[in-house]
C-alpha atoms as a PDB file:
ATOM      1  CA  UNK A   1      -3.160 -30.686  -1.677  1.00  0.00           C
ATOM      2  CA  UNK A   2      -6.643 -29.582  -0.081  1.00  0.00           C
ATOM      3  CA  UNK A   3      -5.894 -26.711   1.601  1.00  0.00           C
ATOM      4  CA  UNK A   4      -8.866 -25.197   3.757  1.00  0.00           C
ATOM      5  CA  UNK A   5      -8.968 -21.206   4.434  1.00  0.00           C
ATOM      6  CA  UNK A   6     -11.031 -19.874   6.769  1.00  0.00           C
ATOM      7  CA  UNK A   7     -11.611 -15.769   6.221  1.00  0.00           C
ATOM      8  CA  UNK A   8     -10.581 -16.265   2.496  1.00  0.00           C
ATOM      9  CA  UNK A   9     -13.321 -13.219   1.212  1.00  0.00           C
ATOM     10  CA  UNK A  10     -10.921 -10.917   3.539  1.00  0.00           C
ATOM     11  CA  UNK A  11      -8.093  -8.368   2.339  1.00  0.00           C
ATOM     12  CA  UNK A  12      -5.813 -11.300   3.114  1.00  0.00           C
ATOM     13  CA  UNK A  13      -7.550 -14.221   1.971  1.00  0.00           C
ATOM     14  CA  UNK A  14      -8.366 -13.101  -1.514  1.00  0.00           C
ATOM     15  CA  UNK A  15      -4.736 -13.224  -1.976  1.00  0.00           C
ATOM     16  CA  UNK A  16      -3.547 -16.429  -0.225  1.00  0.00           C
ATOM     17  CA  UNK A  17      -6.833 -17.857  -1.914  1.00  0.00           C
ATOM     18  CA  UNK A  18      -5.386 -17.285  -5.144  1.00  0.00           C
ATOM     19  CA  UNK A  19      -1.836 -17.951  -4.575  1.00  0.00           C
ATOM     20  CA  UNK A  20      -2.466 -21.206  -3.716  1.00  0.00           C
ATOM     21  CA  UNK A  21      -4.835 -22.044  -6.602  1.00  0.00           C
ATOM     22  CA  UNK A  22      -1.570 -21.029  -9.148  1.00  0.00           C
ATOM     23  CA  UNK A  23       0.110 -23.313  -7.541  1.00  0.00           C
ATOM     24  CA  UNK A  24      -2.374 -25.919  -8.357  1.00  0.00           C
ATOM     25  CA  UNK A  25      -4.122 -26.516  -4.771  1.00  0.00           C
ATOM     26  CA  UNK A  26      -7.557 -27.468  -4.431  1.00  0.00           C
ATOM     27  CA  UNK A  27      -8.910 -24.322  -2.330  1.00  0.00           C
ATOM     28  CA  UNK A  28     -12.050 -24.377   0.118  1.00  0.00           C
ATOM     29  CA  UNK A  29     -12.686 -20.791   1.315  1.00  0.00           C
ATOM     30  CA  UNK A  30     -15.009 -20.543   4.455  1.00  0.00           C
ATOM     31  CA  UNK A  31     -16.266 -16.767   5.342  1.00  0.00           C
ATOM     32  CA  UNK A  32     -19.035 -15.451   6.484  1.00  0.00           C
ATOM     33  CA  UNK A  33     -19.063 -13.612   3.347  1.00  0.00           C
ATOM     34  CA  UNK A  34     -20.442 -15.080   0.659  1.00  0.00           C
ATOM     35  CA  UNK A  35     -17.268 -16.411  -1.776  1.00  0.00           C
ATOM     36  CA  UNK A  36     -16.152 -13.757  -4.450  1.00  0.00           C
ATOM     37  CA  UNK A  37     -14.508 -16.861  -5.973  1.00  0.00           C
ATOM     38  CA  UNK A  38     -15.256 -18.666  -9.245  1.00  0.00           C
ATOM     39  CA  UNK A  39     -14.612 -22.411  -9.424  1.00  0.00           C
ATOM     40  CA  UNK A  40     -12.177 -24.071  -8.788  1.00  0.00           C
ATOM     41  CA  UNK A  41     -12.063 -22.918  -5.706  1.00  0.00           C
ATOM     42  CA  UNK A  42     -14.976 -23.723  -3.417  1.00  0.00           C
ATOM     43  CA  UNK A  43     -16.550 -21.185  -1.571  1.00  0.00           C
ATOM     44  CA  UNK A  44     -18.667 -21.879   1.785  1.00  0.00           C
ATOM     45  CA  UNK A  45     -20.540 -19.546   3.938  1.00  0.00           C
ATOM     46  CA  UNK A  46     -20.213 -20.652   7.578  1.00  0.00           C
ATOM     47  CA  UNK A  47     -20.010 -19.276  10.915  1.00  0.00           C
ATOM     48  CA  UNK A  48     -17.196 -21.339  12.260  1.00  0.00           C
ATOM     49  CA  UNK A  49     -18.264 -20.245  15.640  1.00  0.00           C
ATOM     50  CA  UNK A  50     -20.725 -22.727  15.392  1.00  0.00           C
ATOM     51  CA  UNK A  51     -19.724 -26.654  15.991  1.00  0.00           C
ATOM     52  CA  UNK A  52     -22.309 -27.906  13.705  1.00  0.00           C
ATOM     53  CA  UNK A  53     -21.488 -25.848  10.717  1.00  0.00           C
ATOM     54  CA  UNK A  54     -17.766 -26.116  11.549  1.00  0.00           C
ATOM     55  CA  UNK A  55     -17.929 -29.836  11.636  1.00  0.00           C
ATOM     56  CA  UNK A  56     -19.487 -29.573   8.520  1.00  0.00           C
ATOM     57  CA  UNK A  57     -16.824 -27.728   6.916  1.00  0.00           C
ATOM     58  CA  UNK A  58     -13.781 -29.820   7.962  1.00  0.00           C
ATOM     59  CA  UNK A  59     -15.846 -33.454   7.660  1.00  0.00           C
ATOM     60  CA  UNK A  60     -17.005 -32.664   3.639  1.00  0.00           C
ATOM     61  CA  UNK A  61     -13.299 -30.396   2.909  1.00  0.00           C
ATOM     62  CA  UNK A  62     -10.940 -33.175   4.590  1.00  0.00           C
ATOM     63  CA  UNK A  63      -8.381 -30.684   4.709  1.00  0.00           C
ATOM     64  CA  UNK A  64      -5.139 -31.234   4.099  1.00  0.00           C
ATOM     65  CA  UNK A  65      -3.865 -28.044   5.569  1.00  0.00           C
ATOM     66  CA  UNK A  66      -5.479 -25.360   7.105  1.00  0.00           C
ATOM     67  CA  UNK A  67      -4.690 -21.651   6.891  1.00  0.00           C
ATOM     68  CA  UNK A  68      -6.312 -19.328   9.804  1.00  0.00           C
ATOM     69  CA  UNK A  69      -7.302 -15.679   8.899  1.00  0.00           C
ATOM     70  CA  UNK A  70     -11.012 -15.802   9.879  1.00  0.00           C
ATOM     71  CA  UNK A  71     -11.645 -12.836  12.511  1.00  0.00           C
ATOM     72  CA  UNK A  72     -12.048  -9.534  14.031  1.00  0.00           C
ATOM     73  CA  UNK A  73      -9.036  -7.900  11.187  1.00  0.00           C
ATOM     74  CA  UNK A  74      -8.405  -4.596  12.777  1.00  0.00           C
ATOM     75  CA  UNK A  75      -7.815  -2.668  16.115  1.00  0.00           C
ATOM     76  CA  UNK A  76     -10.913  -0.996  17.583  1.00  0.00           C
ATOM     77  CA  UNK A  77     -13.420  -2.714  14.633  1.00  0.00           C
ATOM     78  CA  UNK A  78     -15.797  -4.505  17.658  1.00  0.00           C
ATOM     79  CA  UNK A  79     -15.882  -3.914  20.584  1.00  0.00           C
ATOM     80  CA  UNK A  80     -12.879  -5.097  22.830  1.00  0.00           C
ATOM     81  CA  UNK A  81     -15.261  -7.925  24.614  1.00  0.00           C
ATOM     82  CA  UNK A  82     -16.205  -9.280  21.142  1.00  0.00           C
ATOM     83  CA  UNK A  83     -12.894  -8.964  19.608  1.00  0.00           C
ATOM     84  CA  UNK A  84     -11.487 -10.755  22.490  1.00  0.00           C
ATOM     85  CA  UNK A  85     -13.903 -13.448  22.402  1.00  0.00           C
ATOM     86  CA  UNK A  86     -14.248 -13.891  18.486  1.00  0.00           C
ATOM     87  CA  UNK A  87     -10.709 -14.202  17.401  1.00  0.00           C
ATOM     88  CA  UNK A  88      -9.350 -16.244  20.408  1.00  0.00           C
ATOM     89  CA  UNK A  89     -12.455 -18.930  20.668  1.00  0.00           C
ATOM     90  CA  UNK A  90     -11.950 -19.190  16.658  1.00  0.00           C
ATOM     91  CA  UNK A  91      -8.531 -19.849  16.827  1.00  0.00           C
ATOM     92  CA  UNK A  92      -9.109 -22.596  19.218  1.00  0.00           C
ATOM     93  CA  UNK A  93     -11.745 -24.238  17.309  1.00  0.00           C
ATOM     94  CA  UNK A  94     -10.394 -24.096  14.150  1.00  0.00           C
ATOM     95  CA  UNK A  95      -7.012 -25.294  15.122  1.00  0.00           C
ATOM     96  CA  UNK A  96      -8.313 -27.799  17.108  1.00  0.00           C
ATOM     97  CA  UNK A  97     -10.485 -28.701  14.352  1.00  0.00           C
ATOM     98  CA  UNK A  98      -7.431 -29.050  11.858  1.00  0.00           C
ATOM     99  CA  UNK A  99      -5.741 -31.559  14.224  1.00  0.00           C
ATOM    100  CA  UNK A 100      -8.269 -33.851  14.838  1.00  0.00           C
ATOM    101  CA  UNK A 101      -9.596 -34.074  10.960  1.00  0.00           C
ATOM    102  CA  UNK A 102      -5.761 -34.897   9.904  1.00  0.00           C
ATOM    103  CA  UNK A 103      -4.869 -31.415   8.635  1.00  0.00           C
ATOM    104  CA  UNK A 104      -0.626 -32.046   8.815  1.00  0.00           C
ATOM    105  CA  UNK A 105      -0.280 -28.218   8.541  1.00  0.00           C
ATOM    106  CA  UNK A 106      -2.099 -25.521   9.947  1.00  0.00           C
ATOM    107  CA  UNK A 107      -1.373 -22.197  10.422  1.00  0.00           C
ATOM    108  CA  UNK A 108      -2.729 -19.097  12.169  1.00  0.00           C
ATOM    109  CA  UNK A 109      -2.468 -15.292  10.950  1.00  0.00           C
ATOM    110  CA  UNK A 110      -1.562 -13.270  13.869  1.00  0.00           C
ATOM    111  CA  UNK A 111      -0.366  -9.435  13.982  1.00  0.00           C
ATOM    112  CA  UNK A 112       2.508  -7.315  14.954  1.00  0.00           C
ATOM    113  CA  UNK A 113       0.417  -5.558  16.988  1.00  0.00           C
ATOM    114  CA  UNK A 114       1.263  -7.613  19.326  1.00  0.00           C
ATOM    115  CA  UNK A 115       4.809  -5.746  20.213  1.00  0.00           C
ATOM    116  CA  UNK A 116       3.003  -3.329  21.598  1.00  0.00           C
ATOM    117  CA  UNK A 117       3.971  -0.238  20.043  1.00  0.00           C
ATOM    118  CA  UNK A 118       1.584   2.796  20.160  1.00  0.00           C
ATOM    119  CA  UNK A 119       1.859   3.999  23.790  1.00  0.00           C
ATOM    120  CA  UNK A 120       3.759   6.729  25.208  1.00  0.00           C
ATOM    121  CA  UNK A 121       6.096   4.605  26.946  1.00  0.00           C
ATOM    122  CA  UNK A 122       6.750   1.512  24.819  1.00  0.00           C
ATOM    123  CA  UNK A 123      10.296   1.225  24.040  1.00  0.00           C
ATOM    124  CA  UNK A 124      11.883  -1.624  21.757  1.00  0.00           C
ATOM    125  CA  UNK A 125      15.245  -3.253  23.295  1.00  0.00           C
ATOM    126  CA  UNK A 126      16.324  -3.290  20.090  1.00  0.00           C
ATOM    127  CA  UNK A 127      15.916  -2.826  16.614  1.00  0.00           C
ATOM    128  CA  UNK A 128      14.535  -4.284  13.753  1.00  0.00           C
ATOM    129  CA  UNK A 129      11.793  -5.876  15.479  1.00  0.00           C
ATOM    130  CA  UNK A 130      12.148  -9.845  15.282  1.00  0.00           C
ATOM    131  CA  UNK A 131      10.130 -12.910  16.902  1.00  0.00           C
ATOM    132  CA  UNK A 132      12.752 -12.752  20.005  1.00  0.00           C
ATOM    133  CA  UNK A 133      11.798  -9.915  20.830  1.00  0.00           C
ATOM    134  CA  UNK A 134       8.767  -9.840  24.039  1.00  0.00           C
ATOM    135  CA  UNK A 135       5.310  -8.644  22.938  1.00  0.00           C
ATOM    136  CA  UNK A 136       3.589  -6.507  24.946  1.00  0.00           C
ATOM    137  CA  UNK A 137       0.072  -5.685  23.730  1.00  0.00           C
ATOM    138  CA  UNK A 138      -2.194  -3.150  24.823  1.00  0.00           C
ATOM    139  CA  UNK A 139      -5.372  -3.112  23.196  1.00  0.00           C
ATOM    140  CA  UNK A 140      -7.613  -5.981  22.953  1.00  0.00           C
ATOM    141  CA  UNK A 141      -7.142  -6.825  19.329  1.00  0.00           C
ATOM    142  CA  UNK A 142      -3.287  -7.074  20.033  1.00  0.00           C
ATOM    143  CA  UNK A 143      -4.376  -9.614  23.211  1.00  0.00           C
ATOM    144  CA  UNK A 144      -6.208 -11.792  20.740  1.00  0.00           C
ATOM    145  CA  UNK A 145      -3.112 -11.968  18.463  1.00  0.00           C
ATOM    146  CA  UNK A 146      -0.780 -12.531  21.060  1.00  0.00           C
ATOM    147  CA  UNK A 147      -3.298 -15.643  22.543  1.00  0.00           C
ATOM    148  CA  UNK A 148      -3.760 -16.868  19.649  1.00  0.00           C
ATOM    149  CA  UNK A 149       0.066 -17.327  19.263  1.00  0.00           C
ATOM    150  CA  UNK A 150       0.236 -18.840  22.742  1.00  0.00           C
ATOM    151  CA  UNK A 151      -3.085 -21.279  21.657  1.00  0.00           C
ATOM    152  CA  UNK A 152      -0.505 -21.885  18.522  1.00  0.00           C
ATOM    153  CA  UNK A 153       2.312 -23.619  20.891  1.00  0.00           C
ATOM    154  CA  UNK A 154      -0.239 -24.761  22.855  1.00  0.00           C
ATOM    155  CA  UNK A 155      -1.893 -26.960  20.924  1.00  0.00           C
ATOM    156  CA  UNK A 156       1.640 -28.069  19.101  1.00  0.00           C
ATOM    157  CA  UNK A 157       2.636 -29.372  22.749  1.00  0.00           C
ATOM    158  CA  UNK A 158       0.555 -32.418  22.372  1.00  0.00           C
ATOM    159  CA  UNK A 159       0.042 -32.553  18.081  1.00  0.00           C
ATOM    160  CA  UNK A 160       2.149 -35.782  17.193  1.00  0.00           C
ATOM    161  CA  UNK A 161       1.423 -35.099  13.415  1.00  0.00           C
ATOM    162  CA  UNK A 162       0.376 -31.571  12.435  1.00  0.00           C
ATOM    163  CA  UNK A 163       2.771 -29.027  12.514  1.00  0.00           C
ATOM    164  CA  UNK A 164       1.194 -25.253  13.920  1.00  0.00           C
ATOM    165  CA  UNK A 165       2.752 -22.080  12.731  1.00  0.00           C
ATOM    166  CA  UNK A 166       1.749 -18.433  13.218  1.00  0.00           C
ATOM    167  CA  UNK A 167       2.543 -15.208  10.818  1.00  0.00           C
ATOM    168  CA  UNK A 168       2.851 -12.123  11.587  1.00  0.00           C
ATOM    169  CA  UNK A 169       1.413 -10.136   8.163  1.00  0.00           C
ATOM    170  CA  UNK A 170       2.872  -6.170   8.643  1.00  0.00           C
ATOM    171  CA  UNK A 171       0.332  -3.371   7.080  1.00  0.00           C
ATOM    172  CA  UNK A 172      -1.460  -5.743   4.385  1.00  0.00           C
ATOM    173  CA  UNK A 173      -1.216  -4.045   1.084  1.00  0.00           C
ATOM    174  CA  UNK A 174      -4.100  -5.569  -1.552  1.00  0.00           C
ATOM    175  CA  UNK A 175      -2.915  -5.355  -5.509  1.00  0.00           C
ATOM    176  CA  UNK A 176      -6.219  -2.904  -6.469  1.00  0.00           C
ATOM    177  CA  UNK A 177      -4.319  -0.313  -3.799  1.00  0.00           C
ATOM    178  CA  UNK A 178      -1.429   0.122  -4.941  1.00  0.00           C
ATOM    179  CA  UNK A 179      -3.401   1.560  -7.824  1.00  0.00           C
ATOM    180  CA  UNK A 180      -6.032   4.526  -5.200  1.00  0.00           C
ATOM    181  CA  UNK A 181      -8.422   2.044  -3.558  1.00  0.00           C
ATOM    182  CA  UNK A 182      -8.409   2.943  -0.208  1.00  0.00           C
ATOM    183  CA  UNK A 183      -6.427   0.642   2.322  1.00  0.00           C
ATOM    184  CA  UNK A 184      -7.884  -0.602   5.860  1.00  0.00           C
ATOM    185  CA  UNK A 185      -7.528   2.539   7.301  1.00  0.00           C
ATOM    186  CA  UNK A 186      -9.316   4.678   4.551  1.00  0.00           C
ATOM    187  CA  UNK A 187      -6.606   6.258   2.587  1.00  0.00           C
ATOM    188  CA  UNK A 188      -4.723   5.252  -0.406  1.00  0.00           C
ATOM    189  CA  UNK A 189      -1.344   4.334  -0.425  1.00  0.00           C
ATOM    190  CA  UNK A 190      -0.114   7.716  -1.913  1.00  0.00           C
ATOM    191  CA  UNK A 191      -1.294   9.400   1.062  1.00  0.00           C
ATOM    192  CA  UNK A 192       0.613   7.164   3.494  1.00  0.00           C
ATOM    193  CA  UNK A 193       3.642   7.655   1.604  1.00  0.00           C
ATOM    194  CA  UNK A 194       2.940  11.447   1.747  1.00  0.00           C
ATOM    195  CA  UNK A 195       1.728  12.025   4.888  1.00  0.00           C
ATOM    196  CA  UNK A 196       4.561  10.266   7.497  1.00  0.00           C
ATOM    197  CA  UNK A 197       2.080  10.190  10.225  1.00  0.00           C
ATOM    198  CA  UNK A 198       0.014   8.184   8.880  1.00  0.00           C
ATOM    199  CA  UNK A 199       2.692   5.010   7.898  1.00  0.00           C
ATOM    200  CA  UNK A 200       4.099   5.834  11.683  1.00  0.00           C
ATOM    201  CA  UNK A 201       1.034   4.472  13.721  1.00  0.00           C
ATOM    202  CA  UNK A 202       2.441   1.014  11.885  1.00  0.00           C
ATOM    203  CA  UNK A 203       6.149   1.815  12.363  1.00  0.00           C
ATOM    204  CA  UNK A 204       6.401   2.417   8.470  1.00  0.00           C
ATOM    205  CA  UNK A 205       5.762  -1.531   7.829  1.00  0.00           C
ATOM    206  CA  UNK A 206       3.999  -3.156   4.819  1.00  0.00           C
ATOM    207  CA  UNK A 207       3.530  -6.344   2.903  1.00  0.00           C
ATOM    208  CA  UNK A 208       1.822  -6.552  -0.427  1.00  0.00           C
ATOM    209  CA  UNK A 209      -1.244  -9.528   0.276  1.00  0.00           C
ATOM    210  CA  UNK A 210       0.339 -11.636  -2.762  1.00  0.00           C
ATOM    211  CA  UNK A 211       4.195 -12.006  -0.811  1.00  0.00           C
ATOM    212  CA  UNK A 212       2.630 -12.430   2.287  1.00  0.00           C
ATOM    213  CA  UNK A 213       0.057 -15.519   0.371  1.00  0.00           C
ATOM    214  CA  UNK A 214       3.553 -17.043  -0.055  1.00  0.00           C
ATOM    215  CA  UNK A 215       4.652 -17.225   3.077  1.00  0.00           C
ATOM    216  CA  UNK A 216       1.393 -18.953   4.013  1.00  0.00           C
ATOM    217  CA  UNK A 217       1.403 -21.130   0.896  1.00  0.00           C
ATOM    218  CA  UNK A 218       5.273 -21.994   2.163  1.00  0.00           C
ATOM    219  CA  UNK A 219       4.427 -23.229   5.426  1.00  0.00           C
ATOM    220  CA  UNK A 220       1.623 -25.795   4.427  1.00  0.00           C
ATOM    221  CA  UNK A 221       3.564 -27.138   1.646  1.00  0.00           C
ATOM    222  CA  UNK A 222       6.736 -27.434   3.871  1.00  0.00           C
ATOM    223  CA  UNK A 223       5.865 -28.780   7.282  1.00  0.00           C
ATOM    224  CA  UNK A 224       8.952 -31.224   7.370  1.00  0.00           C
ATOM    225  CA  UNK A 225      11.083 -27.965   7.481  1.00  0.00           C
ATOM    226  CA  UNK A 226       9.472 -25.904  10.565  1.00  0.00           C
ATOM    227  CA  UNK A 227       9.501 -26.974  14.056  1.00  0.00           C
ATOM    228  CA  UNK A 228       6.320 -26.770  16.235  1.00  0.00           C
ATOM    229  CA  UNK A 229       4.630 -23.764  16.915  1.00  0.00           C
ATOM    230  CA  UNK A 230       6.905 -21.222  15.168  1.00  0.00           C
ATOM    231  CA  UNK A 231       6.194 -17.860  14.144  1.00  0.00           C
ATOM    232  CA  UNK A 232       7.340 -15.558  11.435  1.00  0.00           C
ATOM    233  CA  UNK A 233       7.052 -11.937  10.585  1.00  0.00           C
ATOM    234  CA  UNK A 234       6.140 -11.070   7.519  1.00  0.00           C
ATOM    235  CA  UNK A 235       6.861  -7.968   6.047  1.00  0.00           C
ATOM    236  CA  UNK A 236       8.180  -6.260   3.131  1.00  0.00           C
ATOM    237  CA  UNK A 237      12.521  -5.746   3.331  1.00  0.00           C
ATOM    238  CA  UNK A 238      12.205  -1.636   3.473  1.00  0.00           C
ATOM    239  CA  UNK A 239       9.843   0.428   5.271  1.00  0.00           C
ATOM    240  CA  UNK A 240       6.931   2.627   3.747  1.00  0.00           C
ATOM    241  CA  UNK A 241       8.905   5.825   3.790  1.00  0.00           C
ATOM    242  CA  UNK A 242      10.375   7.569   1.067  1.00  0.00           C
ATOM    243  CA  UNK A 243      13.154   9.077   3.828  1.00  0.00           C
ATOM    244  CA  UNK A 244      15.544   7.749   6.218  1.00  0.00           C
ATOM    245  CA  UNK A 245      13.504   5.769   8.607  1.00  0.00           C
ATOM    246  CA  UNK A 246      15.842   5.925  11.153  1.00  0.00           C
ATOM    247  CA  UNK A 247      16.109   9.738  11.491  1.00  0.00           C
ATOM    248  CA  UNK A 248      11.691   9.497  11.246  1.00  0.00           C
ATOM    249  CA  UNK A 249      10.779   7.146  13.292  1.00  0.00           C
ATOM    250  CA  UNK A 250      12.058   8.517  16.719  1.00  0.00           C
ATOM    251  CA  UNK A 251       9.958  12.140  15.373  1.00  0.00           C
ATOM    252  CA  UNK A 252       6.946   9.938  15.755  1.00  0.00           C
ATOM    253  CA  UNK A 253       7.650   7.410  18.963  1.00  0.00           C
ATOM    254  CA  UNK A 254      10.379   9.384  20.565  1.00  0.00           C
ATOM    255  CA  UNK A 255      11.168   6.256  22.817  1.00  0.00           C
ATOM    256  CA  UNK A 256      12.777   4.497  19.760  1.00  0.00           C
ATOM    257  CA  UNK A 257      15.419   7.535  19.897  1.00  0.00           C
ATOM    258  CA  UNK A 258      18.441   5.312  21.162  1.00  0.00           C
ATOM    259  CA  UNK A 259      17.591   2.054  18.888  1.00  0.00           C
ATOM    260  CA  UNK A 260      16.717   3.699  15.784  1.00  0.00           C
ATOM    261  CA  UNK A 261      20.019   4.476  14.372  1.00  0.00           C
ATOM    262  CA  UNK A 262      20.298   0.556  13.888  1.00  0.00           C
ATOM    263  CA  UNK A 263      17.788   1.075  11.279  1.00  0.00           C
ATOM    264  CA  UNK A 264      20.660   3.550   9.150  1.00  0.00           C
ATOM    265  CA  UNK A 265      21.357   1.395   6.388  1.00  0.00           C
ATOM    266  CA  UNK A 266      17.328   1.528   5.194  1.00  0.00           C
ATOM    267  CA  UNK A 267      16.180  -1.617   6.466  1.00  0.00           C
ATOM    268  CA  UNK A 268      12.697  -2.101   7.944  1.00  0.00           C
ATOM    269  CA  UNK A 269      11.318  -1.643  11.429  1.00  0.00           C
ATOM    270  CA  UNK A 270      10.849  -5.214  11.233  1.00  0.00           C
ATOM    271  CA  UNK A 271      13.031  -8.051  10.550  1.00  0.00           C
ATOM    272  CA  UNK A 272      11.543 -11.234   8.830  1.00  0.00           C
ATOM    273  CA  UNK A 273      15.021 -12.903   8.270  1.00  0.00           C
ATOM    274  CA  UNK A 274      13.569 -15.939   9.610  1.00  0.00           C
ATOM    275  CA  UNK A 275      10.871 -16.735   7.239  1.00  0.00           C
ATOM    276  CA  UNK A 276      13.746 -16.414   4.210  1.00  0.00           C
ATOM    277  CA  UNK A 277      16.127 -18.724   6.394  1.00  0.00           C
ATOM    278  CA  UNK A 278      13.547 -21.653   7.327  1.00  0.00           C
ATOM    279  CA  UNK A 279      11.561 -21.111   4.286  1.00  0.00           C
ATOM    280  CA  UNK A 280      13.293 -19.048   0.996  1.00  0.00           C
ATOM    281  CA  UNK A 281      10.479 -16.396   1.198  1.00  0.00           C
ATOM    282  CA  UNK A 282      11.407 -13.334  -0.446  1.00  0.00           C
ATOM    283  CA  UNK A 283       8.924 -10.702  -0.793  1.00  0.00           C
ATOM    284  CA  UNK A 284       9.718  -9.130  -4.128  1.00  0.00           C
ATOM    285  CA  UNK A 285       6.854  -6.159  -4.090  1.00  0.00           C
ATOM    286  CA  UNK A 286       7.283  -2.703  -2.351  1.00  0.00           C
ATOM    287  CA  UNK A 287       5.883   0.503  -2.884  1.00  0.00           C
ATOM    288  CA  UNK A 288       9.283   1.245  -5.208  1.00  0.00           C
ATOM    289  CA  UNK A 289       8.476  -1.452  -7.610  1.00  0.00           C
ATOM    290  CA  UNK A 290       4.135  -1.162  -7.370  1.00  0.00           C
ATOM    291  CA  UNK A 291       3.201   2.168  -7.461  1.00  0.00           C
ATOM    292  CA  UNK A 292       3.166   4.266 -10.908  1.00  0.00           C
ATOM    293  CA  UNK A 293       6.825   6.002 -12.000  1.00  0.00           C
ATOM    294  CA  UNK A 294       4.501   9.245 -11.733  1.00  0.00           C
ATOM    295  CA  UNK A 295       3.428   8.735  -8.142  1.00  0.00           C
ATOM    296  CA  UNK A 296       6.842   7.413  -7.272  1.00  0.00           C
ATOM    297  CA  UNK A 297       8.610  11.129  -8.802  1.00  0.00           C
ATOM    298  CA  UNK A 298       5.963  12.745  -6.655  1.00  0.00           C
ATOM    299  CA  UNK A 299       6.679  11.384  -3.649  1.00  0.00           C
ATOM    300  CA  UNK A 300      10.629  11.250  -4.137  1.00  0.00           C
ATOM    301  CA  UNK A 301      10.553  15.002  -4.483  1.00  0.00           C
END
């Protein structure tokens, strides 16, 4: 299948690039980054901003399916005009794009920033996090996410043959930092295990890039299982805490206190039951399984 992927240089991208090439797709990745790909995939450098080069793109690539991670990727990275503008308008034109070249799958990355969490007074109604429950971003990264999910089942209302999903990705993990390369945030993985603080600003949620690559790879392959304009979480099955979660979390967002003890059997802040029910993903990689025996005996102690 051609499958087109717009932001594939990215933390993300790399991944789901790759994933999909081992399981013998014929990958176009678009960036404004030149490609760190060798063939066969195809690399482009385009601003898909702009309707000539994107009509470029999607007239030479005849895409298949189309998989959405081109963006602003973090909180506070632009300013919150830009990130606004950037992520929401390419949404829109991509998507849009995907339907009318005769993608029958396309799918958006969106975040669970978009619950909200990270104010004084947010407080779940209940816990683990899933899809039912409302969003209620704050910042204007979380806005974009949240629109982009509404452009999502917007665009599915009137999309006879291409089916439009969004994912949630939790704290993208790439392989090279599981071994010290410093994550999105600047530290390495051994000091968000170690320091509590630092996994709480993301509610002590992860996904390794490769599980999550599934997920997307699952969804283009399998459009005749989804309904229109679903979304999935998509995060690892335990959080990113070598302790009881459910005794940590309300130390760091006190106004998870009553909801927390849900969370006693060591299951994650976030549930992503319905991406294994609609679809069979099971992310098999957490910090347990990735990190070295060494920094796992550190940590544990």
């Amino acid at each position: 299948m051609r499958v087109l992927v717009t932001g594939g240089a990215g933390r993300l991208g790399r991944s789901v690039v790759a994933g999909l090439v081992l399981r013998g797709h014929h990958v176009t990745s678009v960036d404004t980054a030149v490609s760190p790909f060798d063939p066969p995939v195809e690399g482009v450098v385009a601003d898909l901003l702009d309707p000539f080069q994107r009509e470029d793109v999607f007239s030479r690539t005849r895409p298949e399916a189309v998989i959405h991670l081109a963006g602003i990727a973090v909180p506070f990275a632009r300013p919150d005009a830009d990130t606004l503008r950037i992520n929401t308008l390419l949404a829109w034109e991509v998507l849009s794009a995907a339907i009318t070249h005769g993608a029958r799958s396309a799918v958006a990355a969106s975040s669970p920033t978009v619950y909200g969490y990270n104010t004084p007074t947010w407080t779940p109604r209940y816990l683990p996090l899933d899809e039912n429950h409302p969003v209620e971003p704050w910042h204007a990264y979380g806005l974009s996410k949240a629109i982009i999910e509404e452009t999502v089942r917007c665009l599915a209302r009137t999309s006879p043959s291409c089916v439009l999903s969004c994912v949630r990705p939790g704290y993208v993990v790439a392989p090279e930092e599981w071994e010290g390369a410093p994550t999105q945030q600047g530290h390495t993985m051994s000091e968000r295990l170690r320091d509590p603080a630092l996994a709480a600003v993301s509610l002590f949620n992860y996904v390794d890039a490769r599980d999550a690559a599934e997920l997307f790879a699952l969804i283009v392959e399998n459009p005749d299982r989804l309904t229109q304009g679903r979304t999935f979480n998509a995060m690892a099955p335990d959080p990113l805490s070598p302790g009881p979660v459910d005794t940590l979390l309300p130390q760091h967002h006190p106004t998870t206190a009553a909801t927390a003890p849900a969370l006693a059997d060591g299951q994650a802040v976030f549930s992503s039951q319905n991406a294994r029910t609609a679809l069979g993903w099971n992310p098999r990689r957490t910090w347990r399984t990735q990190m070295s025996a060494q920094v796992r005996a550190d940590i544990d102690k």
